[in-house]
C-alpha atoms as a PDB file:
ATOM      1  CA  UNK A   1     -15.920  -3.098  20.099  1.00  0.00           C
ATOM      2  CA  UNK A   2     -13.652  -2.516  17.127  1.00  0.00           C
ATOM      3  CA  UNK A   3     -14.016   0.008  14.853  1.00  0.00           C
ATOM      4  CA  UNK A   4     -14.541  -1.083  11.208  1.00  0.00           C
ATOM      5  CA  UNK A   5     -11.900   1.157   8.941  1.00  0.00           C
ATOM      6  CA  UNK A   6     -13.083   1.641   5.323  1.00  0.00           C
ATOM      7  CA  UNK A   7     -10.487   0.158   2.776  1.00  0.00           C
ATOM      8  CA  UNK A   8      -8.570   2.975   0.874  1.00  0.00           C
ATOM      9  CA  UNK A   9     -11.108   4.575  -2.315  1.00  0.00           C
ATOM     10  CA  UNK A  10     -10.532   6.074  -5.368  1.00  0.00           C
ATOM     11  CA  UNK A  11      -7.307   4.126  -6.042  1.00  0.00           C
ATOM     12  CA  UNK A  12      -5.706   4.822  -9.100  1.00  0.00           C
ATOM     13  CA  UNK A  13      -2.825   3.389 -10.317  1.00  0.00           C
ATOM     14  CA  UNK A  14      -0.380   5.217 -13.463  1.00  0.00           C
ATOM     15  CA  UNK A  15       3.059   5.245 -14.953  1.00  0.00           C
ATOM     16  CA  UNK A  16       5.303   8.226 -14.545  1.00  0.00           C
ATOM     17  CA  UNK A  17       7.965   9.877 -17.111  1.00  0.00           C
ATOM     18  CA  UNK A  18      10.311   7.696 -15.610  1.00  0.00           C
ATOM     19  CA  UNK A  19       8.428   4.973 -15.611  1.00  0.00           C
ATOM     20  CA  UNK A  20       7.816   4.102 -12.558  1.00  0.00           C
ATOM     21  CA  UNK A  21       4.312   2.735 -10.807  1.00  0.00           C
ATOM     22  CA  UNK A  22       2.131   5.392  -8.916  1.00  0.00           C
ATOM     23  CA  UNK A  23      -0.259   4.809  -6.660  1.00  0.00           C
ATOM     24  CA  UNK A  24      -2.741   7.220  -5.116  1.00  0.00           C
ATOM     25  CA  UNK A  25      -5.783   6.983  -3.429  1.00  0.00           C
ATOM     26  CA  UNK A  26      -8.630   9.203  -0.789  1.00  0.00           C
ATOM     27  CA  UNK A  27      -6.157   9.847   1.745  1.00  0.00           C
ATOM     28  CA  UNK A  28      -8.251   9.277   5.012  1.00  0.00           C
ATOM     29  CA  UNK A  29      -5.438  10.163   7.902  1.00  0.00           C
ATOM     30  CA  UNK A  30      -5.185   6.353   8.304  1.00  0.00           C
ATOM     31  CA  UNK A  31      -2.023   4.136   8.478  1.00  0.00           C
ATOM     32  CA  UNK A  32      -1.244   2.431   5.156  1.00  0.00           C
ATOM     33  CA  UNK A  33       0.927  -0.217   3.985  1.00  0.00           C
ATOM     34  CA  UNK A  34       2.317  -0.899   0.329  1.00  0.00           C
ATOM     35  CA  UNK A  35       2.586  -4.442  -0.533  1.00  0.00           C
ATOM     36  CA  UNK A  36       3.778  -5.741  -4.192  1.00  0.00           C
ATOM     37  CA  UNK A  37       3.834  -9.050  -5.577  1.00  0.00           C
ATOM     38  CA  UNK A  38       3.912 -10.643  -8.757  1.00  0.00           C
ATOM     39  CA  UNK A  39       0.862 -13.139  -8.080  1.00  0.00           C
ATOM     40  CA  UNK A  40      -1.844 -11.583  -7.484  1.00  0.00           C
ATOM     41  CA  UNK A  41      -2.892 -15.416  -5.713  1.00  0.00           C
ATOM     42  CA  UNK A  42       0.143 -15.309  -3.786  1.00  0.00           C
ATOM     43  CA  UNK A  43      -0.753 -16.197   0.574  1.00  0.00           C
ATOM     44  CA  UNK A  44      -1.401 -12.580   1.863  1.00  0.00           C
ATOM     45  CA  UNK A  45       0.764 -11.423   3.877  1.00  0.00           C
ATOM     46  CA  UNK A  46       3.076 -13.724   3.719  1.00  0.00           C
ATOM     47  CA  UNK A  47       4.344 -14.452   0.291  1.00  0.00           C
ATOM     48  CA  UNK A  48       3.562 -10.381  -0.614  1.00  0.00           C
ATOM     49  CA  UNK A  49       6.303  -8.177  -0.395  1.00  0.00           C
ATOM     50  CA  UNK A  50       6.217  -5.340   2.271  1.00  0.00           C
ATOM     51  CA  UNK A  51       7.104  -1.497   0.231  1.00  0.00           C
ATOM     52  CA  UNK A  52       6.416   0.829   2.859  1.00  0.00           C
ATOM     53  CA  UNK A  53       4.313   1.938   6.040  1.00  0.00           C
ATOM     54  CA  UNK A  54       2.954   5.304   5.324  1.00  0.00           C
ATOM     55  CA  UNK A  55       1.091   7.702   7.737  1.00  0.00           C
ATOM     56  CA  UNK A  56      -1.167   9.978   6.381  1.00  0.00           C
ATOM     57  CA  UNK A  57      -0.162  10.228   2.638  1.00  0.00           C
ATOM     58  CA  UNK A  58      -2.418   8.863  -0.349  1.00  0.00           C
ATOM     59  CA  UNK A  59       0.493   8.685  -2.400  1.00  0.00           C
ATOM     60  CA  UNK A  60       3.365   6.215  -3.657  1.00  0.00           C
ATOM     61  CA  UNK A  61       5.707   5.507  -5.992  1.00  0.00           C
ATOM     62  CA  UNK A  62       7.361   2.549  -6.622  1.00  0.00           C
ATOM     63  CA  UNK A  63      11.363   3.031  -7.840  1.00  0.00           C
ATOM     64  CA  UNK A  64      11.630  -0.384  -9.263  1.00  0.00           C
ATOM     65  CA  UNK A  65      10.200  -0.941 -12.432  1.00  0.00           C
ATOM     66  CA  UNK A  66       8.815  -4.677 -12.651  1.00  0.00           C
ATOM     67  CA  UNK A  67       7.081  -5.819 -16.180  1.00  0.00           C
ATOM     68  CA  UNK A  68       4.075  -6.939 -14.122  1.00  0.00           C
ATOM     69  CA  UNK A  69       2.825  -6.366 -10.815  1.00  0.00           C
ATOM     70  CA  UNK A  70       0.116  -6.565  -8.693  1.00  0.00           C
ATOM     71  CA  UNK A  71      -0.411  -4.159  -5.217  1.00  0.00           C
ATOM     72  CA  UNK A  72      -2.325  -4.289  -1.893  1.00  0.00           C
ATOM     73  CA  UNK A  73      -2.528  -1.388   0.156  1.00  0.00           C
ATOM     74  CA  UNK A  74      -3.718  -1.854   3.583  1.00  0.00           C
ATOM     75  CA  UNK A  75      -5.389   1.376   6.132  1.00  0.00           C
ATOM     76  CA  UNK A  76      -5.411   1.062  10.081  1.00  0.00           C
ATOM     77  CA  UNK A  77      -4.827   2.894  12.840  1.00  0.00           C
ATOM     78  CA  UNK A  78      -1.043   3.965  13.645  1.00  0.00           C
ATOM     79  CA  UNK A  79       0.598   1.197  15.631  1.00  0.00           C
ATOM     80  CA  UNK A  80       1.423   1.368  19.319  1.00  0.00           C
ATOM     81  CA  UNK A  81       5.391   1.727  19.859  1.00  0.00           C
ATOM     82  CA  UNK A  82       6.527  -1.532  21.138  1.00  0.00           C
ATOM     83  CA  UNK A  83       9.362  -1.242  23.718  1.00  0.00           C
ATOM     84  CA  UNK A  84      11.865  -4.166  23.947  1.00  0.00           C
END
């Protein structure tokens, strides 16, 4: 069976002094992934921009400021190292 992994709670979402987005949420000790886009209908995955892969952190910060928006964050296990 597959374990069923909780989707990331307590998201908040703020402006810093520079301006830039912040994102933080329950950190769980899961694998996350950022993803932006500025449709919030766009085809996810695929038309959603990939920010980061982030292992164990409930925090980000996106460096480019945008004048709107919208962000998925993703939790899983960490991945398996694929060899080539």
């Amino acid at each position: 069976t597959t374990a069923v992994i909780a989707a990331p709670s307590n998201f908040h979402i703020g402006i810093t002094d520079s301006g830039q987005t912040e994102l933080t949420w329950n950190n769980l000790g899961l694998f996350y992934r950022i993803y932006k886009s500025p449709d919030p209908y766009a085809d996810f995955p695929d038309e959603w921009i990939l920010l980061d892969s982030l292992l164990a952190q409930g925090v980000f910060i996106d460096t480019v400021i945008s004048s709107k928006s919208f962000y998925r964050i993703t939790a899983g296990t960490i991945p398996e190292h694929q060899e080539n």
